[in-house]
C-alpha atoms as a PDB file:
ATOM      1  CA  UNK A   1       0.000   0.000   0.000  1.00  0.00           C
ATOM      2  CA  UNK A   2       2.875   2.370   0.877  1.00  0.00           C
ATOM      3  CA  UNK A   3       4.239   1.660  -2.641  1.00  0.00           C
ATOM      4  CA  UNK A   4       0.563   2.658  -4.365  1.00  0.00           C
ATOM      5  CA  UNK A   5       0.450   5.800  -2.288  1.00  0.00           C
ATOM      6  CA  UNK A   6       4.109   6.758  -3.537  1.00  0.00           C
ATOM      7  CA  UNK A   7       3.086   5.973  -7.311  1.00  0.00           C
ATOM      8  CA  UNK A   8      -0.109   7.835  -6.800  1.00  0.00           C
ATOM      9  CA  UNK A   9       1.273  10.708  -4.948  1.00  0.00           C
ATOM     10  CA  UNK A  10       4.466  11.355  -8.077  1.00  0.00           C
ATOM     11  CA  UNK A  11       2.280  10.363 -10.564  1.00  0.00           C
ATOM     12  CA  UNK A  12      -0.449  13.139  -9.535  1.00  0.00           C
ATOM     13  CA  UNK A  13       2.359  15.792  -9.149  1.00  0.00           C
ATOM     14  CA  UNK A  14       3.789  14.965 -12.837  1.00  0.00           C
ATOM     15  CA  UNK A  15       0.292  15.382 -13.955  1.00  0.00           C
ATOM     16  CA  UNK A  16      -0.159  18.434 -12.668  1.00  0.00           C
ATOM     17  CA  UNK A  17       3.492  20.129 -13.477  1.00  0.00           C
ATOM     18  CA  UNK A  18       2.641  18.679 -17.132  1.00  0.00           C
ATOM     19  CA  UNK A  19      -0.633  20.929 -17.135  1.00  0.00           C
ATOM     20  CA  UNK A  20       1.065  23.908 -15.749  1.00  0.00           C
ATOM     21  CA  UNK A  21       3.772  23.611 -18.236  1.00  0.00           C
ATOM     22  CA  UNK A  22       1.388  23.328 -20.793  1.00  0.00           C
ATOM     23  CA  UNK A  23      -0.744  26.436 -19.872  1.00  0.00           C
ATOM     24  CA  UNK A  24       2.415  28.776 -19.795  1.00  0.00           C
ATOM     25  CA  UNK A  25       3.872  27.086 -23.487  1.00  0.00           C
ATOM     26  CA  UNK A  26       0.581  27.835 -24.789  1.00  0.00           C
ATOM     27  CA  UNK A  27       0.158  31.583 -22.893  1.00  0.00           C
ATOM     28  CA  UNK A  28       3.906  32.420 -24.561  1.00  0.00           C
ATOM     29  CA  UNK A  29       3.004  30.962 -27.809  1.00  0.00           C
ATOM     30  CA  UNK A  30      -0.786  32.269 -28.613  1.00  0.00           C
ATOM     31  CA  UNK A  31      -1.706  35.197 -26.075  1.00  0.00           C
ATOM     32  CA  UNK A  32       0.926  37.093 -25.676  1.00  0.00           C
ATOM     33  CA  UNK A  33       1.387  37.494 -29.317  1.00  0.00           C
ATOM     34  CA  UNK A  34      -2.078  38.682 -29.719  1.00  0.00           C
ATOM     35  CA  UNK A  35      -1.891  40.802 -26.825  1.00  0.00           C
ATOM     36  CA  UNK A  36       1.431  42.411 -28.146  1.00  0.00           C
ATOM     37  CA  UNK A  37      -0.549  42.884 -31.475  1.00  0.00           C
ATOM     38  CA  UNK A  38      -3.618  44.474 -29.950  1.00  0.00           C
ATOM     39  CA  UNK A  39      -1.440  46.762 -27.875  1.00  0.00           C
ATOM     40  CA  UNK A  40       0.954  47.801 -30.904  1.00  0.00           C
ATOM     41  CA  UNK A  41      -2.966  48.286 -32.640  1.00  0.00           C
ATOM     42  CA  UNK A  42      -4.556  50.473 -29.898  1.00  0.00           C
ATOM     43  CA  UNK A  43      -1.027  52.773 -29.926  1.00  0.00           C
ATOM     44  CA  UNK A  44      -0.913  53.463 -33.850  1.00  0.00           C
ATOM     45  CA  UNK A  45      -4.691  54.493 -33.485  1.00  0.00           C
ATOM     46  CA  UNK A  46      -4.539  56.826 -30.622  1.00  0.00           C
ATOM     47  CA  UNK A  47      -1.232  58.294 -32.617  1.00  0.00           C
ATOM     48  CA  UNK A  48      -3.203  58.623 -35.900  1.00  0.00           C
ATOM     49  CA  UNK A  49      -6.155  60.022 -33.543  1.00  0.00           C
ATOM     50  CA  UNK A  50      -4.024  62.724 -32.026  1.00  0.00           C
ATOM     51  CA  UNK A  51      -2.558  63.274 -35.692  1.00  0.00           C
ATOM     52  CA  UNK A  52      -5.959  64.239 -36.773  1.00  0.00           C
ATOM     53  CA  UNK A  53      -7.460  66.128 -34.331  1.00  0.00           C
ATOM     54  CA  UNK A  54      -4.459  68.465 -34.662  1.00  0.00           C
ATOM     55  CA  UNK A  55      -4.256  68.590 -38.360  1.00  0.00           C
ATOM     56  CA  UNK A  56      -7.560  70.249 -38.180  1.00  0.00           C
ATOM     57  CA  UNK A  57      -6.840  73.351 -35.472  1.00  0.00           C
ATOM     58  CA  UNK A  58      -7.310  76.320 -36.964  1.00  0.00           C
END
């Protein structure tokens, strides 16, 4: 029984360190791209924003 518990005990902790690995593989490799891409997005529009209110000052 000792033996089971052991097996059961690592075997549960891999699992788990697999998942977690998993999520932060996947976080670095799909939404932080995105999320760098939305950013660089929201900063060229308030730029061209500020460009065009400006152009039009009399």
């Amino acid at each position: 029984m000792k033996q089971f518990s052991k097996g059961f005990f690592f075997g549960t902790l891999t699992t788990l360190g697999a998942i977690a690995s998993g999520m932060l593989a996947f976080h670095k490799a799909v939404v932080k791209p995105i999320e760098e891409t939305e950013e660089k997005f929201d900063t060229n529009r308030r730029a061209a924003v500020r460009k065009g209110r400006s152009a039009h000052q009399f």
